[in-house]
Protein backbone atom coordinates (compact mmCIF):
# COMPACT_ATOMS: atom_id res chain seq x y z
CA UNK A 1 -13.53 -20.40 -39.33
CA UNK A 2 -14.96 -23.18 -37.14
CA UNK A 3 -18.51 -23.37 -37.15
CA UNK A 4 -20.14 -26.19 -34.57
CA UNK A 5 -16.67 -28.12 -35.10
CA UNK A 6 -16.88 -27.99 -38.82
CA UNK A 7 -13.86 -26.14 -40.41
CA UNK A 8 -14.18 -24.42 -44.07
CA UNK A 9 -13.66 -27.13 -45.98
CA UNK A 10 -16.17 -29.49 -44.59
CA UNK A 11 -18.50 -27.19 -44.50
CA UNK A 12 -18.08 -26.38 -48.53
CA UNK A 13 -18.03 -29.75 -49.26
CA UNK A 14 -21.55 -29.83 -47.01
CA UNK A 15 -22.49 -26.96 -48.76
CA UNK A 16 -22.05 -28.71 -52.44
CA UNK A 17 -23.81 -31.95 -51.67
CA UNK A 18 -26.88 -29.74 -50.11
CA UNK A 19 -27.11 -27.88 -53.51
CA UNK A 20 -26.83 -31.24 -55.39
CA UNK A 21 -29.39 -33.12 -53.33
CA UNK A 22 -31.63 -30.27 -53.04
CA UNK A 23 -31.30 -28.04 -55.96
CA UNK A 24 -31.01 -24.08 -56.26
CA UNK A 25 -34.53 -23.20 -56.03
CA UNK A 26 -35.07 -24.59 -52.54
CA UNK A 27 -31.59 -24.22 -51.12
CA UNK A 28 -32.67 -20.46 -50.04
CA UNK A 29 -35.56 -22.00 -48.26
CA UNK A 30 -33.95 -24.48 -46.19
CA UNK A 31 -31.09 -21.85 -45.41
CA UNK A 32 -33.75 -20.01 -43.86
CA UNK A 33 -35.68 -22.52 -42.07
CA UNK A 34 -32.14 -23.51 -40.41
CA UNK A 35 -31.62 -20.01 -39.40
CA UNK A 36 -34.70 -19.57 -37.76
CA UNK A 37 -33.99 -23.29 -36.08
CA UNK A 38 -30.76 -21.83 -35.03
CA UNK A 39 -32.02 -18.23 -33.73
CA UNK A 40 -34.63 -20.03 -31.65
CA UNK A 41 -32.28 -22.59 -30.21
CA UNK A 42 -29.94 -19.63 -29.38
CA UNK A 43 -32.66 -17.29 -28.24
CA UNK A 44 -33.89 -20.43 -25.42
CA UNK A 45 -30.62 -20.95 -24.18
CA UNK A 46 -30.05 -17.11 -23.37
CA UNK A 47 -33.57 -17.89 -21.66
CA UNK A 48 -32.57 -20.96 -19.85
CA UNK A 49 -29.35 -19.07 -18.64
CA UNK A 50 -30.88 -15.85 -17.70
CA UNK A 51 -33.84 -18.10 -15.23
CA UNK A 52 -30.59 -20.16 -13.87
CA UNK A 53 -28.52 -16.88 -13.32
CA UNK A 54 -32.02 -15.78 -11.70
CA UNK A 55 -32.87 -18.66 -9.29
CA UNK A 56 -28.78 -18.48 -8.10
CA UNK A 57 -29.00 -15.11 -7.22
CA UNK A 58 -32.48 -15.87 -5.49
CA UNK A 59 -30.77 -18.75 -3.68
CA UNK A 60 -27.65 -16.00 -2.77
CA UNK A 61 -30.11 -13.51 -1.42
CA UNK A 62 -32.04 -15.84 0.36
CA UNK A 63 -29.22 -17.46 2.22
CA UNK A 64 -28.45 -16.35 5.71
CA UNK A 65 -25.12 -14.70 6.44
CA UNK A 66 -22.87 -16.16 8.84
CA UNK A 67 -23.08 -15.63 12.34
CA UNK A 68 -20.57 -15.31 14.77
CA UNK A 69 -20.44 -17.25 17.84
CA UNK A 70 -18.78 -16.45 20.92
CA UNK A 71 -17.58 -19.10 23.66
CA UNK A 72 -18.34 -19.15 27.18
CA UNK A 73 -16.34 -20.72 29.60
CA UNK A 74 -18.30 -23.42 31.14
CA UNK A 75 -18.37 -23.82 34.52
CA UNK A 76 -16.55 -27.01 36.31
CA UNK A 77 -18.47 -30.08 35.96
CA UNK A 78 -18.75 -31.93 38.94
CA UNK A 79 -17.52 -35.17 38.93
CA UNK A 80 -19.49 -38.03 39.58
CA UNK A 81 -18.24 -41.54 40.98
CA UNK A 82 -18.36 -43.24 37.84
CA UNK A 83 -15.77 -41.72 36.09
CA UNK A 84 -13.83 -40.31 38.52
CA UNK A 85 -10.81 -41.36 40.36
CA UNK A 86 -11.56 -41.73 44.34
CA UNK A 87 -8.58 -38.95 44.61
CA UNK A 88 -10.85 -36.92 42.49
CA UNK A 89 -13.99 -37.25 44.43
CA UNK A 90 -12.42 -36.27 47.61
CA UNK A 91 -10.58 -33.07 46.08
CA UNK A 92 -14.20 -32.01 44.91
CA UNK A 93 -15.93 -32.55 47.79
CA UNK A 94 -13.23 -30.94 50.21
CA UNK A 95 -13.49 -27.79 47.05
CA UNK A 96 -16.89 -27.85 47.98
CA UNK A 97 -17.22 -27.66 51.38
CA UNK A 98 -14.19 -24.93 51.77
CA UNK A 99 -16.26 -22.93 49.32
CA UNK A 100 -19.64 -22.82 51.17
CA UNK A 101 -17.45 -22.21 54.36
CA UNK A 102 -16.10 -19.43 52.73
């Protein structure tokens, strides 16, 4: 038995002083108050869980899906004489004309 990290003897040997320090009369009392401590501590962090498993989903719904994106093929740039080789330029330019002849 391992209660918050305290095995069975170190919790009997708690269990002794508390009776010692605090008597049998009141040792019911306190049992109880520390089980109501314990039931509300337990009963918040089902709370705080069930808002954070709340919000997530929220966050899950609220998020887009994917898209999918298709690629055109871009048309040839032109190239311009800055960063172009003067072979370059004159291929383009005889492209050009040959294709408005055409």
């Amino acid at each position: 038995m391992n209660v918050f990290g305290i095995g069975l003897p170190e919790m009997v040997l708690i269990m002794v002083v508390a009776l010692l320090v605090f008597g049998p009369k009141k040792l019911p009392e306190i049992g109880k108050s520390m089980g109501k401590a314990i039931r509300s501590f337990q009963d918040a962090s089902k709370e705080f869980e069930s808002e954070f498993q709340r919000e997530a989903d929220q966050l899950k719904r609220s998020t887009p899906q994917t898209m999918e994106a298709t690629l055109e093929t871009p048309e040839k740039p032109s190239l311009s004489p800055a960063n172009a080789t003067s072979e370059e330029v004159v291929e383009e330019a005889v492209t050009n004309t040959t294709e408005k002849e055409g």
